[in-house]
C-alpha atoms as a PDB file:
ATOM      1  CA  UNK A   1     116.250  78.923  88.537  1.00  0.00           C
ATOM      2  CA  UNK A   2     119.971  78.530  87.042  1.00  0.00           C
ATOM      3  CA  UNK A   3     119.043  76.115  84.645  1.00  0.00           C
ATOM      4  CA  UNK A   4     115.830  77.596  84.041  1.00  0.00           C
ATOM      5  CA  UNK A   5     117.622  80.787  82.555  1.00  0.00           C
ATOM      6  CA  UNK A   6     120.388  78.631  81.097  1.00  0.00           C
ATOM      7  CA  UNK A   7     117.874  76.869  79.091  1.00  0.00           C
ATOM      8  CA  UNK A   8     116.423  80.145  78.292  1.00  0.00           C
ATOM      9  CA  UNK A   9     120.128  81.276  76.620  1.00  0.00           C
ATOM     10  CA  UNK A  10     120.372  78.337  74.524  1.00  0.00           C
ATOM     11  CA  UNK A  11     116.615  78.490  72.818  1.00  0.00           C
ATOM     12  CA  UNK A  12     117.847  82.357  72.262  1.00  0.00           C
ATOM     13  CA  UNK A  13     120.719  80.857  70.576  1.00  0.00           C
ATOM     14  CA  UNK A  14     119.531  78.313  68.302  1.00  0.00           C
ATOM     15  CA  UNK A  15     116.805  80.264  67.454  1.00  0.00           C
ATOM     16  CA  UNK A  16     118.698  83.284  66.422  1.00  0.00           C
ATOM     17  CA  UNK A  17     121.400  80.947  64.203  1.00  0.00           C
ATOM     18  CA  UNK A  18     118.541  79.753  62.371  1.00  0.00           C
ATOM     19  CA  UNK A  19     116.449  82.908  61.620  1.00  0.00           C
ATOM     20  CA  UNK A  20     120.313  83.738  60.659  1.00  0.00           C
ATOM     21  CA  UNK A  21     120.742  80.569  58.420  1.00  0.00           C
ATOM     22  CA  UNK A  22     116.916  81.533  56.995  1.00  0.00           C
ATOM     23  CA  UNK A  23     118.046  85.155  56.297  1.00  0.00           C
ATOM     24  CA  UNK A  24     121.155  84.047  54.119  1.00  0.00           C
ATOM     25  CA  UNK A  25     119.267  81.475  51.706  1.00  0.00           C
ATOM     26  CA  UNK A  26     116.197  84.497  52.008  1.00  0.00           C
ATOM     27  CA  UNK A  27     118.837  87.398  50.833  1.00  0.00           C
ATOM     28  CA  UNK A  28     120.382  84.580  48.291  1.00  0.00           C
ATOM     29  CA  UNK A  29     116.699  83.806  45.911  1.00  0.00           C
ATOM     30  CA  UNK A  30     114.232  85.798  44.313  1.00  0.00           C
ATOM     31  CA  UNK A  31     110.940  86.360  45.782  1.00  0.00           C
ATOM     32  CA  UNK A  32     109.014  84.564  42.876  1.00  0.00           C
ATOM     33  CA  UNK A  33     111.087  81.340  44.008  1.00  0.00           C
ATOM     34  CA  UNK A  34     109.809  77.923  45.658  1.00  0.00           C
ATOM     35  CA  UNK A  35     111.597  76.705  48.404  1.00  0.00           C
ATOM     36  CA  UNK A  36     111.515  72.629  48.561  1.00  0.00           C
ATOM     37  CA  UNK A  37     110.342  71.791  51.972  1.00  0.00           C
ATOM     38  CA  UNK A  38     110.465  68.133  51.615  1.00  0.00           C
ATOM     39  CA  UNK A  39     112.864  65.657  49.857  1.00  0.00           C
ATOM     40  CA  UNK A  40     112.277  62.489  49.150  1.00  0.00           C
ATOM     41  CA  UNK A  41     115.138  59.452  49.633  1.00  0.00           C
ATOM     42  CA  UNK A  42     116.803  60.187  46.672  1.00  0.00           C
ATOM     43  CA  UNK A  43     117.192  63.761  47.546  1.00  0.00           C
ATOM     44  CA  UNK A  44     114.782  65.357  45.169  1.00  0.00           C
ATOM     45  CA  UNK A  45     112.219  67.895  46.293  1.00  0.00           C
ATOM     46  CA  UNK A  46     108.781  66.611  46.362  1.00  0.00           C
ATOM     47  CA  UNK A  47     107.428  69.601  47.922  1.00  0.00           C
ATOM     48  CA  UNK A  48     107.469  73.046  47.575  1.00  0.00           C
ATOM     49  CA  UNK A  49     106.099  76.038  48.921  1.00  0.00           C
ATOM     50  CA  UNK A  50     106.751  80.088  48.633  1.00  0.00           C
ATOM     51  CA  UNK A  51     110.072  81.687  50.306  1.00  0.00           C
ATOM     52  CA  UNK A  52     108.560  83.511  53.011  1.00  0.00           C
ATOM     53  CA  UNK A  53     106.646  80.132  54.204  1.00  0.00           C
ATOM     54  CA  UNK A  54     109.259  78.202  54.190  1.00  0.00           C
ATOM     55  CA  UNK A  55     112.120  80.015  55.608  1.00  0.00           C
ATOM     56  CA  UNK A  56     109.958  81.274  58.542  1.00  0.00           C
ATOM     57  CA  UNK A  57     107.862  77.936  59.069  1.00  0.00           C
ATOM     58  CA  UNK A  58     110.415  76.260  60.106  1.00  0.00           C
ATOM     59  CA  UNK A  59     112.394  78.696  63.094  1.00  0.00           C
ATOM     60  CA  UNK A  60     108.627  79.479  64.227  1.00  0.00           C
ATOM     61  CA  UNK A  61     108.053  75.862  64.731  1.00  0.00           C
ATOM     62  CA  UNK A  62     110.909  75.640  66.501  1.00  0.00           C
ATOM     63  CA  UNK A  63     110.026  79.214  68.505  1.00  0.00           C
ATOM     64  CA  UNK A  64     106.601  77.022  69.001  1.00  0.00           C
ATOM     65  CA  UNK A  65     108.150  74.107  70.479  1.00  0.00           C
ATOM     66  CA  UNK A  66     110.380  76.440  72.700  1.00  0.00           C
ATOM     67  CA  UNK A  67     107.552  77.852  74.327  1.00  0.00           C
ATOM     68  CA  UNK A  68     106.013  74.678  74.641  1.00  0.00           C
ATOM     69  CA  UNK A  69     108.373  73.256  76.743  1.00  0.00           C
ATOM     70  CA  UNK A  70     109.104  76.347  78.928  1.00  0.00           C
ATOM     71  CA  UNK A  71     105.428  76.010  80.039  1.00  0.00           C
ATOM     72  CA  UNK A  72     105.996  72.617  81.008  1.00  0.00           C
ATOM     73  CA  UNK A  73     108.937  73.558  82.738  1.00  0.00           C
ATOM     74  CA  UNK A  74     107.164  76.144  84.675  1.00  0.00           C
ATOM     75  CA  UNK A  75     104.717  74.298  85.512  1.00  0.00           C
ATOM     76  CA  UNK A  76     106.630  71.477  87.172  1.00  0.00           C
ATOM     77  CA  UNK A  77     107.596  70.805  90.266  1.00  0.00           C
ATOM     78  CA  UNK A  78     110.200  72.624  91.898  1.00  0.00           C
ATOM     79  CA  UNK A  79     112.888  69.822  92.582  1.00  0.00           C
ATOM     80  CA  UNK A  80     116.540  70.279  91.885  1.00  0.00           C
ATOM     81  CA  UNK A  81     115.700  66.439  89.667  1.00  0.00           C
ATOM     82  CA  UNK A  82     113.291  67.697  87.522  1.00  0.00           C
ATOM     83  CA  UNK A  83     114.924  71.185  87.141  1.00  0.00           C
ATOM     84  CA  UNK A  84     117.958  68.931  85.713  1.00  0.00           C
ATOM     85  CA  UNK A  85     116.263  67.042  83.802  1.00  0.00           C
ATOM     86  CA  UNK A  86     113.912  69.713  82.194  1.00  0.00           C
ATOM     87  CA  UNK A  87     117.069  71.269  80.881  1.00  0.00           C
ATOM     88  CA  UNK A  88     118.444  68.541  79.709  1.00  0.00           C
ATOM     89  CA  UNK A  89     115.246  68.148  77.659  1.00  0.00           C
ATOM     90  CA  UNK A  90     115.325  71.813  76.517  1.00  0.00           C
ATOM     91  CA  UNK A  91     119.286  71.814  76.004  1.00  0.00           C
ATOM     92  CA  UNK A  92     118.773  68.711  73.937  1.00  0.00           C
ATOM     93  CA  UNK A  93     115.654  69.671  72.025  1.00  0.00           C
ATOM     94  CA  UNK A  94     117.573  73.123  70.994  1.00  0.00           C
ATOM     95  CA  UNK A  95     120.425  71.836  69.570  1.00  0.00           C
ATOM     96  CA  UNK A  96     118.590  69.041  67.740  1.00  0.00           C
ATOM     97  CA  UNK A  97     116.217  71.215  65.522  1.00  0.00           C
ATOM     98  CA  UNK A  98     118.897  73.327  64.722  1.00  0.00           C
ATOM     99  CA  UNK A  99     120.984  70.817  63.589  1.00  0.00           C
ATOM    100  CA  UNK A 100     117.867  69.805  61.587  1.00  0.00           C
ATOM    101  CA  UNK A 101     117.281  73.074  60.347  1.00  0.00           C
ATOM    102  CA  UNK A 102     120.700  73.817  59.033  1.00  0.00           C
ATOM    103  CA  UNK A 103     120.628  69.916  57.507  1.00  0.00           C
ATOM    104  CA  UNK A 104     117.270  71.558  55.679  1.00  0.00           C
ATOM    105  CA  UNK A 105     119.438  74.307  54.566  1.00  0.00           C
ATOM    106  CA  UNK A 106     122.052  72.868  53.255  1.00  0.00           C
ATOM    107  CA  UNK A 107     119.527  70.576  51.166  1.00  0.00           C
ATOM    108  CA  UNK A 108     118.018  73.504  50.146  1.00  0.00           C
ATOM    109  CA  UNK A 109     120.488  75.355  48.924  1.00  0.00           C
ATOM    110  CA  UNK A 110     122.123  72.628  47.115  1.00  0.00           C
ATOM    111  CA  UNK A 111     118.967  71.620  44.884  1.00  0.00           C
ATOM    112  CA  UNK A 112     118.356  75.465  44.555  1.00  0.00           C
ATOM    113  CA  UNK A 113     122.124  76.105  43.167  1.00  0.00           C
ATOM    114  CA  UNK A 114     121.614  72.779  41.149  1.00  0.00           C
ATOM    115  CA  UNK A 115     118.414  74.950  39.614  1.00  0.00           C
ATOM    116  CA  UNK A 116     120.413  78.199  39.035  1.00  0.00           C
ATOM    117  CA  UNK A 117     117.665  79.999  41.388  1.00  0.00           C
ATOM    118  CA  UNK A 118     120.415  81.528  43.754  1.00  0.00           C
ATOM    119  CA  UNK A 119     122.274  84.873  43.321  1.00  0.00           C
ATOM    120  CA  UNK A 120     125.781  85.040  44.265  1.00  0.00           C
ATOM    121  CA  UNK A 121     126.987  85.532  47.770  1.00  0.00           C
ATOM    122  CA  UNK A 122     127.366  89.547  48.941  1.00  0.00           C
END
């Protein structure tokens, strides 16, 4: 049950520092602006999208993924091995998409300040 609700605390987490990370670059553009949601090798945007898609398509993925795996770890078996490594799995999955969602940021707000599309910080 520990690790159950410890899990729980560190989706909370990662999920609130990147609807935080989202809410910066959102209160930074315009809301006529295109977000690039993918880049290719070289680092330039091959695909863009509207700013309210793409800085809430990515966090509600990652809400989506969340949930995912808390059914799965409801639905398991109740052994102190599987608890462990359930956690592990959510503890692990947390951290990695917001590492990849702050890596997205950064991308974005480099090509976007490259562009002249964002307004000074507040």
């Amino acid at each position: 049950m520990f690790l159950s609700l410890a899990g729980d605390v560190l989706w909370i987490i990662a999920l609130s520092i990147m609807a935080g990370g989202s809410r910066v670059v959102w209160s930074r553009t315009e809301p006529d602006v295109t977000i690039p949601l993918q880049f290719a090798q070289s680092g330039a945007p091959t695909w863009r999208v509207k700013r309210w898609i793409a800085l809430i398509l990515v966090p509600a993925l990652a809400l989506l993924v969340g949930v995912l795996l808390v059914v799965f770890n409801r639905n398991s078996a109740a052994d102190p091995q599987s608890a462990l490594i359930f956690f592990g799995v959510r503890a692990t999955a947390a951290g990695l998409l917001g590492l990849v969602h702050f890596r997205w940021l950064g991308s974005v707000i480099q090509t976007l300040e490259r562009e002249g599309a964002l307004k000074p910080l507040q």
